[in-house]
Every structure is written in C-alpha cells, then in structure tokens.
C-alpha atoms as a PDB file:
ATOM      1  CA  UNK A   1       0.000   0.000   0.000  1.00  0.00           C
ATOM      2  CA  UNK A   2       3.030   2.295   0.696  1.00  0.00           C
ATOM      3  CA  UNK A   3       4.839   1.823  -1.964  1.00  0.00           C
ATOM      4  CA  UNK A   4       2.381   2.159  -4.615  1.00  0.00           C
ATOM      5  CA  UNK A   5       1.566   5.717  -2.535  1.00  0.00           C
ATOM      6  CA  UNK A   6       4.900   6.413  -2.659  1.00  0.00           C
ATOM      7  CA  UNK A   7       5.184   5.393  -6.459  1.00  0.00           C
ATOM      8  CA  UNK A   8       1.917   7.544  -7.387  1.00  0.00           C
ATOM      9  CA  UNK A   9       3.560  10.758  -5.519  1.00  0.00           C
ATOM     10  CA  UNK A  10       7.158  10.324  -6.777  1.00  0.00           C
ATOM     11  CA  UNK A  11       5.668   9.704 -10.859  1.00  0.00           C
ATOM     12  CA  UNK A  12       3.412  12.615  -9.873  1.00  0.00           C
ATOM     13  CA  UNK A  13       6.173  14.782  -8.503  1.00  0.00           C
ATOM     14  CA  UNK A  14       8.916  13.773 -11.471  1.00  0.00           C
ATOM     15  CA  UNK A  15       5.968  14.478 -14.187  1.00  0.00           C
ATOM     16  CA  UNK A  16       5.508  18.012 -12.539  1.00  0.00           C
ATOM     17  CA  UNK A  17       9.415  19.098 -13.245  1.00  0.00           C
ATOM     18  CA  UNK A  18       9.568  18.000 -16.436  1.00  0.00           C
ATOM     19  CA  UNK A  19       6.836  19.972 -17.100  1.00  0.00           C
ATOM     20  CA  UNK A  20       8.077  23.149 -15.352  1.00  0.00           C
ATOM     21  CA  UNK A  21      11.400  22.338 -17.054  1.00  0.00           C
ATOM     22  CA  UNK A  22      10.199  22.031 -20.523  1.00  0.00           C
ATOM     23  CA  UNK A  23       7.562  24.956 -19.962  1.00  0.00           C
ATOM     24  CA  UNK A  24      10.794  26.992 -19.008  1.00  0.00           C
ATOM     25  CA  UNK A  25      13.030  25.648 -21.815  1.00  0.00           C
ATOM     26  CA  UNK A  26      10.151  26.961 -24.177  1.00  0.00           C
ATOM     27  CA  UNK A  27       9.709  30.363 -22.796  1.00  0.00           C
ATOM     28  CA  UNK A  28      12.677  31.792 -21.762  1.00  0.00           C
ATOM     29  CA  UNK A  29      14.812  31.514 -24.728  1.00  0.00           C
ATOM     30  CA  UNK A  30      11.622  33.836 -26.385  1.00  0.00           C
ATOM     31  CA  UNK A  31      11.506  36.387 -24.215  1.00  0.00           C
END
C-alpha cells in the first residue's frame, strides 16, 4: 500500500518538473 503511494507521488512529482522544465526551456529563450 506504501509503496504504490509512494510510487503515485514520486511519478506525480517527477511528471511536474519535467513539465516546469520544458515549460521553461520553451519560454525563456523567447523572451
């Protein structure tokens, strides 16, 4: 039960900076 918690929130977390990351590599370079 833990793990898979833990597995959900880590996924969740990791999807969240590549998305800040790539959001970031796409709008700084145009401004």
């Amino acid at each position: 039960m833990m793990n898979e918690l833990f597995g959900e929130f880590l996924g969740t977390l990791i999807l969240i900076l590549l998305g800040n990351g790539v959001v970031a590599g796409v709008v700084l370079p145009k401004t």
